[in-house]
C-alpha atoms as a PDB file:
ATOM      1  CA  UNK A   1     -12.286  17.917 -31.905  1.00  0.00           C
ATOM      2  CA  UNK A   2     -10.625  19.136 -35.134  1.00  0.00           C
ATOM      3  CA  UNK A   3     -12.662  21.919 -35.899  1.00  0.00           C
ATOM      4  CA  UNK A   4      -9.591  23.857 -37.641  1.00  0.00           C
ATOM      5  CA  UNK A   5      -7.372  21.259 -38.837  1.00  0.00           C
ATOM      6  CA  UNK A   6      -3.457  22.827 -39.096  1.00  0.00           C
ATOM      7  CA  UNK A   7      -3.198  25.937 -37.848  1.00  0.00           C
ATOM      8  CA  UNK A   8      -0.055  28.208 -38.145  1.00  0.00           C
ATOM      9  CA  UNK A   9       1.381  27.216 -34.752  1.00  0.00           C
ATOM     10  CA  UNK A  10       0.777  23.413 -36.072  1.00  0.00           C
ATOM     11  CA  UNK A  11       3.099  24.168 -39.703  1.00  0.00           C
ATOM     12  CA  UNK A  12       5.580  25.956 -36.613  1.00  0.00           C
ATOM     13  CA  UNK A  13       6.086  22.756 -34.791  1.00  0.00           C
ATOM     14  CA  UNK A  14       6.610  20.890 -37.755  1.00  0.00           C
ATOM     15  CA  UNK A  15       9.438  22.743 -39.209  1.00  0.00           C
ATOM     16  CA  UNK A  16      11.114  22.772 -36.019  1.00  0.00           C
ATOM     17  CA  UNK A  17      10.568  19.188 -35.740  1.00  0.00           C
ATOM     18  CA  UNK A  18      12.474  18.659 -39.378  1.00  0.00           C
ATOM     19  CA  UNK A  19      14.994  21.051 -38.201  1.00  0.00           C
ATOM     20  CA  UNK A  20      15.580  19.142 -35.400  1.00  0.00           C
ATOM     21  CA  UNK A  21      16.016  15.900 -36.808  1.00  0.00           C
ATOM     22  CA  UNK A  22      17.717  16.527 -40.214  1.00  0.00           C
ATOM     23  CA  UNK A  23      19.902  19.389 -39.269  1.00  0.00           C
ATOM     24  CA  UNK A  24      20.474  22.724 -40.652  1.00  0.00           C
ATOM     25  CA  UNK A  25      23.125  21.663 -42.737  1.00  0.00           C
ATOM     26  CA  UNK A  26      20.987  18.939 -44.557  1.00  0.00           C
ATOM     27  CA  UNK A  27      18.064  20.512 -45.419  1.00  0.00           C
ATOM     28  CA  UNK A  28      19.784  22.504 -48.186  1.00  0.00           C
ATOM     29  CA  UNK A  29      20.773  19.679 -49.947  1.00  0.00           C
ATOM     30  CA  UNK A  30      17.399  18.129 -49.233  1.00  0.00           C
ATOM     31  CA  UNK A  31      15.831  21.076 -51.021  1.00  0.00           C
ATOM     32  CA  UNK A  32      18.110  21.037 -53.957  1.00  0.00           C
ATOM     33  CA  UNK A  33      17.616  17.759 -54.567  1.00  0.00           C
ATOM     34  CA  UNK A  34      13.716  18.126 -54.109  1.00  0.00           C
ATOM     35  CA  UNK A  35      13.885  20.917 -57.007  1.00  0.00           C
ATOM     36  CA  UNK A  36      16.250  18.920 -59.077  1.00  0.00           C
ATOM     37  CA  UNK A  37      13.389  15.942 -58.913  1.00  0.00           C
ATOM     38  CA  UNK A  38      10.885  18.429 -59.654  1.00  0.00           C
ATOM     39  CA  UNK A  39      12.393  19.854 -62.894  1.00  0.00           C
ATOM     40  CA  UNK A  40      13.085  15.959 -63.737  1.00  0.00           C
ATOM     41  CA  UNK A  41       9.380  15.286 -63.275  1.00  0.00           C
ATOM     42  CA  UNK A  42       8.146  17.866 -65.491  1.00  0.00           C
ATOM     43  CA  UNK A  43      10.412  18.089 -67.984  1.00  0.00           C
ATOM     44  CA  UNK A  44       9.326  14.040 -68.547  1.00  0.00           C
ATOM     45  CA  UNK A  45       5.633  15.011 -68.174  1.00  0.00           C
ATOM     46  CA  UNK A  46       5.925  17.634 -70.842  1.00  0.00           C
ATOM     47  CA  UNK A  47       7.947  15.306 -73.040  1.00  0.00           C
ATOM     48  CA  UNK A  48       5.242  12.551 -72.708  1.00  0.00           C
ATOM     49  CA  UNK A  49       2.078  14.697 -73.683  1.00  0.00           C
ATOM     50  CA  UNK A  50       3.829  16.212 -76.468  1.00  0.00           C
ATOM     51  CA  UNK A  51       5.187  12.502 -77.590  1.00  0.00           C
ATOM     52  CA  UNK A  52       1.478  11.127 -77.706  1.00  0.00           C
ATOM     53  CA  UNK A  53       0.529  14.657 -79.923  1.00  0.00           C
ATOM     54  CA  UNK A  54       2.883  13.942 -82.035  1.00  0.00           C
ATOM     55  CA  UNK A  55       1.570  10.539 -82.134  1.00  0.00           C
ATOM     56  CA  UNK A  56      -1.680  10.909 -82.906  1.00  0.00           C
ATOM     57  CA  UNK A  57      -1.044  13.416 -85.849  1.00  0.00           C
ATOM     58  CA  UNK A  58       1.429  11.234 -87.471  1.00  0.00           C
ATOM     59  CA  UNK A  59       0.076   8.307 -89.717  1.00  0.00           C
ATOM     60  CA  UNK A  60      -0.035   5.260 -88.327  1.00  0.00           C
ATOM     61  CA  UNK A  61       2.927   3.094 -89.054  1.00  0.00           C
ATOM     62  CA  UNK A  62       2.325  -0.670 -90.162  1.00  0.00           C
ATOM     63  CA  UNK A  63       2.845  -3.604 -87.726  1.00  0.00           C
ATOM     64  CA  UNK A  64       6.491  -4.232 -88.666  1.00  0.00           C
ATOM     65  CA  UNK A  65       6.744  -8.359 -90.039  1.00  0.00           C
ATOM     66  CA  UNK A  66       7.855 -10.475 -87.013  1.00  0.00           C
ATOM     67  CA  UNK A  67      10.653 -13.579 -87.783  1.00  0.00           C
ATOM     68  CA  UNK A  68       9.428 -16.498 -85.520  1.00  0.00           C
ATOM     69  CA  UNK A  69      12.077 -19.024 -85.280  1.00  0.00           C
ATOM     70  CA  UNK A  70      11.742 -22.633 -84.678  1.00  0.00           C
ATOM     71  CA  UNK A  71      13.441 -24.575 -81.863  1.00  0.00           C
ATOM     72  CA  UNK A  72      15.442 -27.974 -83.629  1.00  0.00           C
ATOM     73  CA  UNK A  73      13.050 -30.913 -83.295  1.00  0.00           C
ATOM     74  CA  UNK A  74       9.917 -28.725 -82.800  1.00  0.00           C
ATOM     75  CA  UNK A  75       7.350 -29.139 -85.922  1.00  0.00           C
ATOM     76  CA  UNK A  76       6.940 -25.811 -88.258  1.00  0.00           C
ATOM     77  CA  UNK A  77       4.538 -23.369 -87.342  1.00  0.00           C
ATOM     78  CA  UNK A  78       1.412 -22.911 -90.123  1.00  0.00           C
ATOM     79  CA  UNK A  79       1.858 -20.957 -93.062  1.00  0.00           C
ATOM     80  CA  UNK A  80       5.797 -21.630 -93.265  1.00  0.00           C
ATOM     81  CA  UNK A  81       7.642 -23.954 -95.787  1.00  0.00           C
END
């Protein structure tokens, strides 16, 4: 049945479809706002994977001390005066 899967006469239809039901004026702003996403995405991506380099060059930084506070009426926790 589908031997050929999309051929160019399929991708034709389709764009007139999304002409058809966003408008010319829209897609524009659709595509701007696409690329703007884009850029977004990849900027973050590169910021990530050079984040977790930096990372795992650096020294590893000791587990900070954490305050544990006790609610009125609730006995002390072990190891506390």
């Amino acid at each position: 049945m589908l031997r050929n899967g999309l051929e160019p006469w399929h991708l034709l239809i389709v764009a007139i479809m999304i002409i058809v039901l966003f408008g010319s004026k829209k897609l524009p702003e659709a595509a701007r706002g696409l690329g703007k996403s884009m850029r977004i995405l990849k900027s973050e991506a590169k910021a990530m994977k050079e984040d977790g380099t930096a990372q795992s060059t650096a020294a590893p930084a000791e587990p900070a001390a954490q305050d544990v506070q006790v609610a009125p009426g609730e006995p002390a926790a072990r190891g506390t005066a």
